[in-house]
PDB file of N, CA and C in Angstrom:
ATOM      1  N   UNK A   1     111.616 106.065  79.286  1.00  0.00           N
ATOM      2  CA  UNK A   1     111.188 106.722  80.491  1.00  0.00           C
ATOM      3  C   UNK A   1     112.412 107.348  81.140  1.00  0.00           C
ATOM      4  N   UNK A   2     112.336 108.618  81.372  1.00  0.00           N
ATOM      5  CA  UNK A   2     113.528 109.629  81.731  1.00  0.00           C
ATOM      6  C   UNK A   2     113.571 109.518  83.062  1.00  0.00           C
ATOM      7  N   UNK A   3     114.508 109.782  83.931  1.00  0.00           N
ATOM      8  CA  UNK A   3     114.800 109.716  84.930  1.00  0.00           C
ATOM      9  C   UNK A   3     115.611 111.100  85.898  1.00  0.00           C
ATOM     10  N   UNK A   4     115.457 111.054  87.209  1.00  0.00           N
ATOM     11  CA  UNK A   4     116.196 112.372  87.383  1.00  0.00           C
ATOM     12  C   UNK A   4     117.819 111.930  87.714  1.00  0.00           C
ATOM     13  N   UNK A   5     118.251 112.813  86.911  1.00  0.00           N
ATOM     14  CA  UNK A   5     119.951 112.664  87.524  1.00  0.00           C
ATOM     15  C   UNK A   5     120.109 113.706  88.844  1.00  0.00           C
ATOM     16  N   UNK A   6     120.559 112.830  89.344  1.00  0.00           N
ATOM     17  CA  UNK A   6     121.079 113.315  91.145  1.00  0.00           C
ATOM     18  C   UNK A   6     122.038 114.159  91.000  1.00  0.00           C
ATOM     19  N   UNK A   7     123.177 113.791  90.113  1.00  0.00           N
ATOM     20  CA  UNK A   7     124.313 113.930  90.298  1.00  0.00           C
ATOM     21  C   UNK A   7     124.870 115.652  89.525  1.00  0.00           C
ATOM     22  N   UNK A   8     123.094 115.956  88.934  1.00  0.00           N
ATOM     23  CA  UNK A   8     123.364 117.437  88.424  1.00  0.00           C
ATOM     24  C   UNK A   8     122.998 118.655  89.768  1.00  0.00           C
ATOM     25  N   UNK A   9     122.384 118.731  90.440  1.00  0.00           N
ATOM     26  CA  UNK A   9     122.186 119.194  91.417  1.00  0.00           C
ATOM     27  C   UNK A   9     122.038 118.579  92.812  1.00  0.00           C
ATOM     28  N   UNK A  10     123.094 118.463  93.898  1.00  0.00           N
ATOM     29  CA  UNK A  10     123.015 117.743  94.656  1.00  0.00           C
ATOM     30  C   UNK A  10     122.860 118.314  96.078  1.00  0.00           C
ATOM     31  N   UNK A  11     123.283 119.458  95.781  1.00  0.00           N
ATOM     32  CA  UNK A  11     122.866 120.427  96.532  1.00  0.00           C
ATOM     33  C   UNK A  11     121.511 120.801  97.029  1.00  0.00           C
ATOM     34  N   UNK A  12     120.890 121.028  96.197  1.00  0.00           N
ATOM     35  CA  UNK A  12     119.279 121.005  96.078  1.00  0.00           C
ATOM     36  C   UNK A  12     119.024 119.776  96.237  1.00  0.00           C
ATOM     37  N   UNK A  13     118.949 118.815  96.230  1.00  0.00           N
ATOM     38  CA  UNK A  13     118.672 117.500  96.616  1.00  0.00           C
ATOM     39  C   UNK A  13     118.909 117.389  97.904  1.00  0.00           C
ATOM     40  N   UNK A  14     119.662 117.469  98.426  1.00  0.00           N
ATOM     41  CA  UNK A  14     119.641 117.370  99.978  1.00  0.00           C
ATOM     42  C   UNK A  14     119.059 118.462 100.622  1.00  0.00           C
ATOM     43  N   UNK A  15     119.224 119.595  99.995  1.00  0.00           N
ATOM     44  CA  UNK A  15     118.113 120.468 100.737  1.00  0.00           C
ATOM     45  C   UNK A  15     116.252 120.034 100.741  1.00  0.00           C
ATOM     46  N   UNK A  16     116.097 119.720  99.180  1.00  0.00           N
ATOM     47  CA  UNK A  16     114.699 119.338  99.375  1.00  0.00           C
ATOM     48  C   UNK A  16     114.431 118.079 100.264  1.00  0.00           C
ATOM     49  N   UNK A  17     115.364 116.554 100.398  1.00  0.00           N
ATOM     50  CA  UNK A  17     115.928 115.794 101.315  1.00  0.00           C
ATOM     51  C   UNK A  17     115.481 116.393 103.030  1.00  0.00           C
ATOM     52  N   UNK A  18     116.153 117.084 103.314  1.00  0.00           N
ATOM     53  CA  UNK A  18     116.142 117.547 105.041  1.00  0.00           C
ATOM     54  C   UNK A  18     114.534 118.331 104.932  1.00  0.00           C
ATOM     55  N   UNK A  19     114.587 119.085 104.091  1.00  0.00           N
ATOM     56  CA  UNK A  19     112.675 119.674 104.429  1.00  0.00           C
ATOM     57  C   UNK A  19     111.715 118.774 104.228  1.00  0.00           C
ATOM     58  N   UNK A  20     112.016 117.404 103.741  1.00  0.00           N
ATOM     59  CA  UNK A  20     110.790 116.696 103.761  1.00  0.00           C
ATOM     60  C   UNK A  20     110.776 116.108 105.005  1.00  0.00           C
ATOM     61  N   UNK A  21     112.098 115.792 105.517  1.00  0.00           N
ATOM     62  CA  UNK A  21     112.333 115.296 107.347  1.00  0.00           C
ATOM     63  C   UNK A  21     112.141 115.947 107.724  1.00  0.00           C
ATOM     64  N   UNK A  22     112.283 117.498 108.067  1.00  0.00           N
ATOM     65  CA  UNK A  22     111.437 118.556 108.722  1.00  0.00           C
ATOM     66  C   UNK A  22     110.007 118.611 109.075  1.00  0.00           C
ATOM     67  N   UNK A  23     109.503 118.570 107.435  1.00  0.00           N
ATOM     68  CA  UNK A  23     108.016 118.569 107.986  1.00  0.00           C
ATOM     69  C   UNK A  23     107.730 117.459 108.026  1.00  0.00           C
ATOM     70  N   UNK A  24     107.908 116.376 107.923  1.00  0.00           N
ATOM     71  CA  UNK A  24     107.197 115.341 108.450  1.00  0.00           C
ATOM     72  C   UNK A  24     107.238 115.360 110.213  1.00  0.00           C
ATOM     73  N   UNK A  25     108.604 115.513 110.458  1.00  0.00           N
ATOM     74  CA  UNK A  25     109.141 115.614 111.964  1.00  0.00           C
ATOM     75  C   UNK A  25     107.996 116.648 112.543  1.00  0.00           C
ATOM     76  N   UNK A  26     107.864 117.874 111.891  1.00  0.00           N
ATOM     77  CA  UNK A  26     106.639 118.828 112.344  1.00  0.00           C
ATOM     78  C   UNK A  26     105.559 118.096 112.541  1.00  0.00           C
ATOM     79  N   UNK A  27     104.585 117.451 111.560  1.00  0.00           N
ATOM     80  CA  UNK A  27     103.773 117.158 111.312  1.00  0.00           C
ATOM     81  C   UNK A  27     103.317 116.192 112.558  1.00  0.00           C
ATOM     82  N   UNK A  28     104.078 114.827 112.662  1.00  0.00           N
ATOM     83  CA  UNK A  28     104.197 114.095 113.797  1.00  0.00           C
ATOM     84  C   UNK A  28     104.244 114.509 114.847  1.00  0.00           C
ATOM     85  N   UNK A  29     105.119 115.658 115.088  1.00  0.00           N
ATOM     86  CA  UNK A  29     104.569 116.389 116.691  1.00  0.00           C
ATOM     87  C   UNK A  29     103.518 116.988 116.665  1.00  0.00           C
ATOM     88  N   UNK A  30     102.722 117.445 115.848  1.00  0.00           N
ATOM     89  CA  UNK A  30     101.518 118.199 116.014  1.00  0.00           C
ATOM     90  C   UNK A  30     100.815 117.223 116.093  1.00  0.00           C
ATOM     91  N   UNK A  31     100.798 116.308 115.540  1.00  0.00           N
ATOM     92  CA  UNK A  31      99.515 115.032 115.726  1.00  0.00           C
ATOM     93  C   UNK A  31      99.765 114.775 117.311  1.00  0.00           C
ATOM     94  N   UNK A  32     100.683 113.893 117.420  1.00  0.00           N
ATOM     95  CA  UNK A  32     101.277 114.016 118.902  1.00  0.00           C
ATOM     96  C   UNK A  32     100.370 114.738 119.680  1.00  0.00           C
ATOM     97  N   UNK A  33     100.704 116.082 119.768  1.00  0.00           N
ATOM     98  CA  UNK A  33     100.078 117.198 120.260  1.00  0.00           C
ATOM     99  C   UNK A  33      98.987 117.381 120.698  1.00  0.00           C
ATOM    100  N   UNK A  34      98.103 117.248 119.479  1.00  0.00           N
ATOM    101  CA  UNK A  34      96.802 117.162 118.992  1.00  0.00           C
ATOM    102  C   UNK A  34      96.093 115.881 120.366  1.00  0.00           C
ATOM    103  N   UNK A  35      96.689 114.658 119.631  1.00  0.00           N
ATOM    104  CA  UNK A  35      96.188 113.672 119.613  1.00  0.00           C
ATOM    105  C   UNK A  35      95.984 112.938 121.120  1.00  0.00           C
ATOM    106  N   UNK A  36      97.621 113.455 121.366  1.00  0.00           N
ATOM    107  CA  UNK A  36      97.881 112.593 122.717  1.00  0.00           C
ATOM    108  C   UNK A  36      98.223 113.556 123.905  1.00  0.00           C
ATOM    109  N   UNK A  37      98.020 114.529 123.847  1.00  0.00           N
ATOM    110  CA  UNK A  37      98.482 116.117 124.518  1.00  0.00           C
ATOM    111  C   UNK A  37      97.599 116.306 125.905  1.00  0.00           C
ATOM    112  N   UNK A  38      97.940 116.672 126.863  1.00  0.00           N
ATOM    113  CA  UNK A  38      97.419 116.542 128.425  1.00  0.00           C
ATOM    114  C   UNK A  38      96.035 117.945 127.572  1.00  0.00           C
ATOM    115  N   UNK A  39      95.050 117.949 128.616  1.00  0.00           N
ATOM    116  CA  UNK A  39      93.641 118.590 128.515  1.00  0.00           C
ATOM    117  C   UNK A  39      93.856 119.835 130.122  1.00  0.00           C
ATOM    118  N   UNK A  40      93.685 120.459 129.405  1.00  0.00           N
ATOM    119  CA  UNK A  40      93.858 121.990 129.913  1.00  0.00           C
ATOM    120  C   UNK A  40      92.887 121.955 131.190  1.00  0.00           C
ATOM    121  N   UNK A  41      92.798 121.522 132.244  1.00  0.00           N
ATOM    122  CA  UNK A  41      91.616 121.621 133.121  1.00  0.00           C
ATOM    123  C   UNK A  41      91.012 123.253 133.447  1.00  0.00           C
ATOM    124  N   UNK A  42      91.700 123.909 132.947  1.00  0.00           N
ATOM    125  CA  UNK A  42      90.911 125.375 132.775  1.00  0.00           C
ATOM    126  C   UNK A  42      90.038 125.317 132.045  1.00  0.00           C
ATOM    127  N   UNK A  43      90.143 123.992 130.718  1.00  0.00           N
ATOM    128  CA  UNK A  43      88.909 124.799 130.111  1.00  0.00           C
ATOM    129  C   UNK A  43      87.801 123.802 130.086  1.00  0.00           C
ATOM    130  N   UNK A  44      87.583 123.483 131.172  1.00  0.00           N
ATOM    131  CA  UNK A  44      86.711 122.751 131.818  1.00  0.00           C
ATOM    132  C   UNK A  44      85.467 123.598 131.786  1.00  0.00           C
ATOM    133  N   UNK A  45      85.618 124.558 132.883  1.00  0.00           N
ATOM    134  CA  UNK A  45      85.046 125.712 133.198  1.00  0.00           C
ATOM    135  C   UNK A  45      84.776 127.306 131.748  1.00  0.00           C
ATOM    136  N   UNK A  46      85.103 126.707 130.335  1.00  0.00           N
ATOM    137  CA  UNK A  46      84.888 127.680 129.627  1.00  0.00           C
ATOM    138  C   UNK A  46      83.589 127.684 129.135  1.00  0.00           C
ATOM    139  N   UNK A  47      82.596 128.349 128.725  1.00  0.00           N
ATOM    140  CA  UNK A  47      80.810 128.835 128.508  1.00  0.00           C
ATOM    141  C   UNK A  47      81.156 127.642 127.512  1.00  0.00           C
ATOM    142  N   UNK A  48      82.442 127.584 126.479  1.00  0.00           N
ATOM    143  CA  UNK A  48      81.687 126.641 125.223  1.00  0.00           C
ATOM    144  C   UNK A  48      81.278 125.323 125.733  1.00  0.00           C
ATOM    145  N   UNK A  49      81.911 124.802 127.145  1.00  0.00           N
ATOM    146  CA  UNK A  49      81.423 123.961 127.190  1.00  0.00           C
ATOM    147  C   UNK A  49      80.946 123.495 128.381  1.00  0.00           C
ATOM    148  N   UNK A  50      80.277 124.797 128.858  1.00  0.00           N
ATOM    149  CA  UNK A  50      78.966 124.335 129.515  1.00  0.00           C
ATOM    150  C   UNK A  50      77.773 123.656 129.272  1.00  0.00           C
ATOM    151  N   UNK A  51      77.270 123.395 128.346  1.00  0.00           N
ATOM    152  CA  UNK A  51      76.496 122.713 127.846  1.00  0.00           C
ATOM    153  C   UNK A  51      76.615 121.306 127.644  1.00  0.00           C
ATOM    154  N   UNK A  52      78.273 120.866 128.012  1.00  0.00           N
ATOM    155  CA  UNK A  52      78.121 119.462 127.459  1.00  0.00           C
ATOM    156  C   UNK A  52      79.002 119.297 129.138  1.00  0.00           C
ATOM    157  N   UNK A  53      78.773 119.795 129.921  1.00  0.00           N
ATOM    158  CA  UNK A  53      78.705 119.914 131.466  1.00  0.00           C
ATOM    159  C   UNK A  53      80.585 119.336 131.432  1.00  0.00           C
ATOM    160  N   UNK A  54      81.438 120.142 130.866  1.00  0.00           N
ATOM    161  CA  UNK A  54      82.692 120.255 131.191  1.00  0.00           C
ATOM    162  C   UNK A  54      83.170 119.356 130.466  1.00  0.00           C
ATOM    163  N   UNK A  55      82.941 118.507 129.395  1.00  0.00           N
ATOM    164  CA  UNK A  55      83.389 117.247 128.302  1.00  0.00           C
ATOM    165  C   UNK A  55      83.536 117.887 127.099  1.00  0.00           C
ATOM    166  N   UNK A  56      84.461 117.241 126.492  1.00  0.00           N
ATOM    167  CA  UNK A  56      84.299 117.751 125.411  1.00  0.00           C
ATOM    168  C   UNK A  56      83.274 116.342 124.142  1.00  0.00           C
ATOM    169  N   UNK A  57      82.684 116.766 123.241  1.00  0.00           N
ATOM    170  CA  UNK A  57      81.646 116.088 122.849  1.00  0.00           C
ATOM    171  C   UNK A  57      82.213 115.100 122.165  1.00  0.00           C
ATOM    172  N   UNK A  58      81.449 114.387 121.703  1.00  0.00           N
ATOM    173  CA  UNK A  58      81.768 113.538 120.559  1.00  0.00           C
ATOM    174  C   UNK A  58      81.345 113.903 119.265  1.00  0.00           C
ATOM    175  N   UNK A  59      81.825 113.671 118.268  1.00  0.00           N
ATOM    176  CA  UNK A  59      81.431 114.178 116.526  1.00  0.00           C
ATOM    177  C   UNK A  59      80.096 114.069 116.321  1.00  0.00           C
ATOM    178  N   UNK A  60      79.543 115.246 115.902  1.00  0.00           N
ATOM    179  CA  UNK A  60      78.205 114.932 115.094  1.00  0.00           C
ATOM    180  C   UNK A  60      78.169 114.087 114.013  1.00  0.00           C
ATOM    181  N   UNK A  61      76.985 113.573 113.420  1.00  0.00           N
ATOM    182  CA  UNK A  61      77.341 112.512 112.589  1.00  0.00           C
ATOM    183  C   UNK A  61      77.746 113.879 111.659  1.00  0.00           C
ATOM    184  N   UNK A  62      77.400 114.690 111.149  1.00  0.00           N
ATOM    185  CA  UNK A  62      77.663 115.836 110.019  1.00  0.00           C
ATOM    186  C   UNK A  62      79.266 115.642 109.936  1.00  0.00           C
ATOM    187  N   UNK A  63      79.826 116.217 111.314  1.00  0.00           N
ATOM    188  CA  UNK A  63      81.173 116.000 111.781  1.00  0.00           C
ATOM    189  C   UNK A  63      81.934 114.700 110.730  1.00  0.00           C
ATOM    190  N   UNK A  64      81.209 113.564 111.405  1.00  0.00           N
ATOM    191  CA  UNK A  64      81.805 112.972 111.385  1.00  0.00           C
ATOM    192  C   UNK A  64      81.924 111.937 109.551  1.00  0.00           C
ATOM    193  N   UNK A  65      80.701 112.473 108.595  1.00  0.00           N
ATOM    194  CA  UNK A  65      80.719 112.265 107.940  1.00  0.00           C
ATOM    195  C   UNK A  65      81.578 113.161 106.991  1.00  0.00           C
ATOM    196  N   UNK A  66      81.938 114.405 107.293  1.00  0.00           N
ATOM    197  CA  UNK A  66      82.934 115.050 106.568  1.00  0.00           C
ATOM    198  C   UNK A  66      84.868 114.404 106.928  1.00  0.00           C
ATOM    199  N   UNK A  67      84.824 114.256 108.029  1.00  0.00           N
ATOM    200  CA  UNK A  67      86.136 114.237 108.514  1.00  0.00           C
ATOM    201  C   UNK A  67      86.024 112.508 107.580  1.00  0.00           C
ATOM    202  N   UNK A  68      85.454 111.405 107.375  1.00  0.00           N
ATOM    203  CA  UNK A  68      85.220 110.496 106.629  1.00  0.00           C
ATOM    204  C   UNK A  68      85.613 110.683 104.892  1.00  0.00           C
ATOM    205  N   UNK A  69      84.885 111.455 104.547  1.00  0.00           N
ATOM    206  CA  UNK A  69      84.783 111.834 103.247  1.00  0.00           C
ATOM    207  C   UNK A  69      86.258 112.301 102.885  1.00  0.00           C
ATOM    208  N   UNK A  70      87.052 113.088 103.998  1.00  0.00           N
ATOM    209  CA  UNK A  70      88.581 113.585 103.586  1.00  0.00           C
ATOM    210  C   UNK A  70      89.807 111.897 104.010  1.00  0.00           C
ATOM    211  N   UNK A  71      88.966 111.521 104.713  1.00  0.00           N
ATOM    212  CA  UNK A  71      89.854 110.305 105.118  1.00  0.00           C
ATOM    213  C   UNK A  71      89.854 109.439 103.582  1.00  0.00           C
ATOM    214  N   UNK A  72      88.378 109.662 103.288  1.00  0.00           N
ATOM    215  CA  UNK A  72      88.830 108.734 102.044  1.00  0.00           C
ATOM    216  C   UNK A  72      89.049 108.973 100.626  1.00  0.00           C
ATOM    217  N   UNK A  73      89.115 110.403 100.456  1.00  0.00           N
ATOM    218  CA  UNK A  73      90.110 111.023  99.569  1.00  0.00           C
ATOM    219  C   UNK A  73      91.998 110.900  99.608  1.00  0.00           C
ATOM    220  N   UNK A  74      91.968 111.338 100.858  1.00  0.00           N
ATOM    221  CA  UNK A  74      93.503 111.086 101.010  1.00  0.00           C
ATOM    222  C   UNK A  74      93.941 109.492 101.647  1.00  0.00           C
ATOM    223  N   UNK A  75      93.454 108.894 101.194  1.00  0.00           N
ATOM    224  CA  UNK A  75      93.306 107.467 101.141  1.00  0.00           C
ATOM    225  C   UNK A  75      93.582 106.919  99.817  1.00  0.00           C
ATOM    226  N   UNK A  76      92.563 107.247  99.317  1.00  0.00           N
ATOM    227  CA  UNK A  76      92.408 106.882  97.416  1.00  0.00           C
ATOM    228  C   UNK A  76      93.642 107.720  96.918  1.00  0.00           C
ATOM    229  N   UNK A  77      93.903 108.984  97.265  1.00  0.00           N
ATOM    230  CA  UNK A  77      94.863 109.604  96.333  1.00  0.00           C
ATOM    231  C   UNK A  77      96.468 109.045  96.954  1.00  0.00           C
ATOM    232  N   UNK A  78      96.721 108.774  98.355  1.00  0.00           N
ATOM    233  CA  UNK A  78      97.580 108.020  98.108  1.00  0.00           C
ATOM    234  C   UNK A  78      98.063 106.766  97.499  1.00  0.00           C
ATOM    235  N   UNK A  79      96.786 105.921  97.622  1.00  0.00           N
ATOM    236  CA  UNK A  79      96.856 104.439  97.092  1.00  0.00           C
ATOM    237  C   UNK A  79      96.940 104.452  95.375  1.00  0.00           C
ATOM    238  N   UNK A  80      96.118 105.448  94.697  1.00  0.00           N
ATOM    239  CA  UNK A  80      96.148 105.939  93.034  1.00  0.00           C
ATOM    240  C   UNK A  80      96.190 107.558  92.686  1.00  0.00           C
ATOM    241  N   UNK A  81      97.661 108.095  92.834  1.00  0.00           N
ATOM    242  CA  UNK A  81      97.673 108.994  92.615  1.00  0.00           C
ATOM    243  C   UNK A  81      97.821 109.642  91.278  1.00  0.00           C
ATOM    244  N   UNK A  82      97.442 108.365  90.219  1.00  0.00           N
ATOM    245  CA  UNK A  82      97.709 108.846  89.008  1.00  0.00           C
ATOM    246  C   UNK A  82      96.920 109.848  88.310  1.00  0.00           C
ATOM    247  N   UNK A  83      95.159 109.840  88.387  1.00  0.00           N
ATOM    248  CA  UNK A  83      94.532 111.153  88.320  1.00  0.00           C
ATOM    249  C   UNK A  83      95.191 112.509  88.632  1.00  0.00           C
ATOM    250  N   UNK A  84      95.606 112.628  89.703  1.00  0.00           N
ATOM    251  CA  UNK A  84      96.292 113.844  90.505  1.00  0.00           C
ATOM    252  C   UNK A  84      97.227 114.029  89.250  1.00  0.00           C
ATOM    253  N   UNK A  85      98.431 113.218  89.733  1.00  0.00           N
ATOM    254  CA  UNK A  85      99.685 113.525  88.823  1.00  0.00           C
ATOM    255  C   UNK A  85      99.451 113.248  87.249  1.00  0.00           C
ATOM    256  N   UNK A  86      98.770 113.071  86.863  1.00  0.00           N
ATOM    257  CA  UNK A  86      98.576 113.403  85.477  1.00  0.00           C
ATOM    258  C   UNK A  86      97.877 114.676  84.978  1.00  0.00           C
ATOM    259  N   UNK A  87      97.224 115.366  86.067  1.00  0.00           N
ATOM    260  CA  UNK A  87      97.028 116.453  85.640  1.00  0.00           C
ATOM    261  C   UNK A  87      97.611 117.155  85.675  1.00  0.00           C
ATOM    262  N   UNK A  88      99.035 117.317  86.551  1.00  0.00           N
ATOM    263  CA  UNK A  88     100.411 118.282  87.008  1.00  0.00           C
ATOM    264  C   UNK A  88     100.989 118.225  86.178  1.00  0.00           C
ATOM    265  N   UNK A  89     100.835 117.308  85.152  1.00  0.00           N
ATOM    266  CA  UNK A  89     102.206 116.708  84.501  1.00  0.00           C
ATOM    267  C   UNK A  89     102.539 117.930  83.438  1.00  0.00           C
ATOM    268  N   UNK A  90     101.426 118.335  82.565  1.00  0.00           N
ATOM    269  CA  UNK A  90     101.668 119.433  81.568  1.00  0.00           C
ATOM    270  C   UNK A  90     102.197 120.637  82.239  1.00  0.00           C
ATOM    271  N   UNK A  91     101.385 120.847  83.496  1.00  0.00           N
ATOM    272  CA  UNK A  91     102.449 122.170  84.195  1.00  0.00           C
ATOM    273  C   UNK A  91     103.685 121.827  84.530  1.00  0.00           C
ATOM    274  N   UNK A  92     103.874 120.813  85.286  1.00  0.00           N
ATOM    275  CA  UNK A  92     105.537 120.455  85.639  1.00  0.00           C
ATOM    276  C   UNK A  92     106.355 120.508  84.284  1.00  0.00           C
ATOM    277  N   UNK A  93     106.028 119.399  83.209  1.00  0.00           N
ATOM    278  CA  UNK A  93     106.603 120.152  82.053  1.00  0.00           C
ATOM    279  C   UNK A  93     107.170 120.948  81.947  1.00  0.00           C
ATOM    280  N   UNK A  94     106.243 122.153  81.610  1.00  0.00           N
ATOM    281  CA  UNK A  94     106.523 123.397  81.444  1.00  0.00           C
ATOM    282  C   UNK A  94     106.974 124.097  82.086  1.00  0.00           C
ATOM    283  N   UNK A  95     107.045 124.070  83.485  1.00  0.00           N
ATOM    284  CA  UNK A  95     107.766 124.529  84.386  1.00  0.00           C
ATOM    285  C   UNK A  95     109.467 124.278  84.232  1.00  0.00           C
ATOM    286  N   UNK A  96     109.538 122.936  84.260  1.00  0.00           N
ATOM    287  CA  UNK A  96     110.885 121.875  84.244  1.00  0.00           C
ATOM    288  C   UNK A  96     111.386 122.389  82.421  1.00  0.00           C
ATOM    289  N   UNK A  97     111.157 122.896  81.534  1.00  0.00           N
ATOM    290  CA  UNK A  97     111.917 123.466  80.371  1.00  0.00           C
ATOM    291  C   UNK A  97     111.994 124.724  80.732  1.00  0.00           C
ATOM    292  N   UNK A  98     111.277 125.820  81.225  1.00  0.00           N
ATOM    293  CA  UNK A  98     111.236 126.719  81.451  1.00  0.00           C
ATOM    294  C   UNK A  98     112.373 126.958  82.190  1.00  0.00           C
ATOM    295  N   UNK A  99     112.656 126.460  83.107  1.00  0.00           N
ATOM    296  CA  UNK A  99     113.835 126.605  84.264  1.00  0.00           C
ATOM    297  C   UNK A  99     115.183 125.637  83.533  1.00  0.00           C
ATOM    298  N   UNK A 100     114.938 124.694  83.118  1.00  0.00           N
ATOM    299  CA  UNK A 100     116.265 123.942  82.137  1.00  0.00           C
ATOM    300  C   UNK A 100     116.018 123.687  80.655  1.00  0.00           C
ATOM    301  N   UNK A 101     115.935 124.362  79.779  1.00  0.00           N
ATOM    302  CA  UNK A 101     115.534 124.654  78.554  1.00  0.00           C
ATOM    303  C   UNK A 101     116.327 122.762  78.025  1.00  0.00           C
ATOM    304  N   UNK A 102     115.337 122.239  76.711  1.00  0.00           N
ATOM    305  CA  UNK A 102     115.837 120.811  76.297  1.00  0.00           C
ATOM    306  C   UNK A 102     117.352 120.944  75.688  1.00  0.00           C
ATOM    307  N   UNK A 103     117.657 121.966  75.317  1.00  0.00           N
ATOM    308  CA  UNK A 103     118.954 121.872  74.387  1.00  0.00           C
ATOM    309  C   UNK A 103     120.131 122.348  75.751  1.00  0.00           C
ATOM    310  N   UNK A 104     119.394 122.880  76.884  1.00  0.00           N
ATOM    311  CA  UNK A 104     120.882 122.590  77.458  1.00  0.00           C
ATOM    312  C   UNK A 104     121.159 121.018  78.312  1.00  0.00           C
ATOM    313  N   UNK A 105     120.298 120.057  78.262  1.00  0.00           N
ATOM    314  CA  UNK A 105     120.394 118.756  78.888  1.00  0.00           C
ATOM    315  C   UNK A 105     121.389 117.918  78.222  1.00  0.00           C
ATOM    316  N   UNK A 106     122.176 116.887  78.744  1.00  0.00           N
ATOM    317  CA  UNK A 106     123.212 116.168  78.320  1.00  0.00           C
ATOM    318  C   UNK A 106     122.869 115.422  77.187  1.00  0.00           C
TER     319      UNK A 106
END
């Protein structure tokens, strides 16, 4: 079982390194955002939600059975991502000789 050497590109390693702290750092403020973010009292008063007399609603079950269904995909594919990555694997391959051909490796 092959392994990656660090020590051939390290450069690129710390670059791909800081963009995964990037977007995660992104990511977390948008949830943030999202999640825990003050409510606009302007749009109290907007037509969409006159009907639910200035609230915003709660999930339809439709809603709420889709936003479910992705929870437990990206659930399962983190916990067994081997389906996933075994299907990448022939493209990465090929990608990974394509860009470092076998006869120039140590």
């Amino acid at each position: 079982m092959g392994g990656v050497d660090v020590g051939r590109h390290p450069a690129l390693g710390a670059l791909f390194a800081a963009s995964i702290v990037t977007l995660a750092v992104a990511h977390l403020r948008v949830a943030r955002m999202v999640l825990l973010g003050r409510f606009d009292e302007a749009w109290r008063s907007s037509a969409a939600l006159e009907v639910h007399r200035g609230q915003l609603p709660d999930l339809s079950p439709r809603e709420l059975a889709a936003l479910a269904s992705i929870a437990l995909l990206v659930g399962a594919v983190g916990l067994w991502p081997t389906p996933l990555l075994s299907a990448m694997a022939t493209g990465v391959r090929d990608v990974s000789l394509a860009v470092e051909p076998a006869g120039d490796l140590p």
